[in-house]
Protein backbone atom coordinates (compact mmCIF):
# COMPACT_ATOMS: atom_id res chain seq x y z
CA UNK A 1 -13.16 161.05 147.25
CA UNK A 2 -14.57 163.12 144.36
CA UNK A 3 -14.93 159.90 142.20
CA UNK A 4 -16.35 158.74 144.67
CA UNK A 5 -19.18 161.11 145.38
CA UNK A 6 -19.50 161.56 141.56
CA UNK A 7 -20.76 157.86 141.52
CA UNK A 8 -23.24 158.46 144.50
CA UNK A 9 -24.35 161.51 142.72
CA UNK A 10 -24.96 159.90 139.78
CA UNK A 11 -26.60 157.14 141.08
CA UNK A 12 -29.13 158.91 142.64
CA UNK A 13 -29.87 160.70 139.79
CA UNK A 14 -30.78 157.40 137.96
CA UNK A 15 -32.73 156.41 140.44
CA UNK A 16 -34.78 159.48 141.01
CA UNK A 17 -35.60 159.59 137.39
CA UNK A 18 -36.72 156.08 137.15
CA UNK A 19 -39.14 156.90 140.98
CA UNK A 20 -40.56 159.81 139.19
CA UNK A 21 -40.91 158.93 136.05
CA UNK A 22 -39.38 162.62 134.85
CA UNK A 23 -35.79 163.73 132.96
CA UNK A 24 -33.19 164.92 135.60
CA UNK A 25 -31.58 168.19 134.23
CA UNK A 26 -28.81 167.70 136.64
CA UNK A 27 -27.05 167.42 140.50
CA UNK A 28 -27.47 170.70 142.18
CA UNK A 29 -26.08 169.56 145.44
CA UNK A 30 -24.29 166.53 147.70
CA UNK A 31 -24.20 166.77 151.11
CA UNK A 32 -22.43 164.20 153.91
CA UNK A 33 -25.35 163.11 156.35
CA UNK A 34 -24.78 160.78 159.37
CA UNK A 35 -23.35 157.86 157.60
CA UNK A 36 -24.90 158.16 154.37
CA UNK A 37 -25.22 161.58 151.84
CA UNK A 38 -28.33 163.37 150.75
CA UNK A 39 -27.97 164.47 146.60
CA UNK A 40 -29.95 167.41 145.71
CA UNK A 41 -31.70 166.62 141.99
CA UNK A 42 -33.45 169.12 139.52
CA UNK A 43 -35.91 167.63 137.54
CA UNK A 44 -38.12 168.57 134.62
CA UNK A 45 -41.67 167.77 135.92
CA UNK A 46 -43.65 169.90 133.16
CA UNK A 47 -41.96 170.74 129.60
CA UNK A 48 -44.02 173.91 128.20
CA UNK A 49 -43.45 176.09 125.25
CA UNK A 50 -41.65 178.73 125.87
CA UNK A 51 -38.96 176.95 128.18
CA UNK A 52 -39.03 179.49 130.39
CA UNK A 53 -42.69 178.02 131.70
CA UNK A 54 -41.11 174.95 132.28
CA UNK A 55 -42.30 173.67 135.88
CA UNK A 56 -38.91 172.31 137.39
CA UNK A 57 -38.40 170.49 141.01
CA UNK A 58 -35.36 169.88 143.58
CA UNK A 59 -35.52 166.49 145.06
CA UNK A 60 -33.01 165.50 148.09
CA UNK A 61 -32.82 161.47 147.72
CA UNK A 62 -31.14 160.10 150.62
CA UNK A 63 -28.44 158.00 150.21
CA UNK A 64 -26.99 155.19 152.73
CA UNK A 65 -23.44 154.39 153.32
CA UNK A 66 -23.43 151.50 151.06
CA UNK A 67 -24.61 153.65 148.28
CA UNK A 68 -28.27 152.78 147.72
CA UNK A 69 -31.25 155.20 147.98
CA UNK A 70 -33.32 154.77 150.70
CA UNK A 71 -35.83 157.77 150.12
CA UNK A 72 -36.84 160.70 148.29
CA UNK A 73 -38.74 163.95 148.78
CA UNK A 74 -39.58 166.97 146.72
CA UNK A 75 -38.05 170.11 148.37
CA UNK A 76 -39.01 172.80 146.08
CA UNK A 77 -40.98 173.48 142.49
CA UNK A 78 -40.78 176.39 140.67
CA UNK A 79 -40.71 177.95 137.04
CA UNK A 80 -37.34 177.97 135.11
CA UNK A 81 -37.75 181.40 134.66
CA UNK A 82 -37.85 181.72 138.68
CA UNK A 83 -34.45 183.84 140.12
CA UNK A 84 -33.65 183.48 143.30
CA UNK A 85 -32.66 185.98 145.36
């Protein structure tokens, strides 16, 4: 199962990158919906100097159960510098 989702992950991922036209830093979530999953991606939408100004996003891309994205939305942008509490 973990291969499994690993390849969905990473999938979507690839996908995302080439919708948004911006570098995925990485999978911050994967999540079993209905019959398909929805991957959680962070992506670098704004590269500034210092790094910590960086403008960064979380995308969920949806994911049906044959393994193909069938949508995207951005959930969240913030500064890389940004903690959560």
């Amino acid at each position: 199962m973990a291969e499994k989702l690993s390849r969905i992950a990473q999938h979507a991922q690839a996908e995302l990158q080439a919708l948004v036209g911006c570098p995925a830093e990485g999978i911050v979530g994967v999540r079993k919906d209905g019959d398909g999953w929805v991957v959680t991606v962070e992506v670098l939408e704004l590269g500034r100097i210092p790094e910590t100004t960086d403008v960064l996003a979380s995308y969920d891309v949806t994911v049906d159960g044959d393994g193909e994205v069938t949508g995207y939305q951005r959930v969240r942008r913030y500064l890389r510098a940004h903690v959560e509490d």
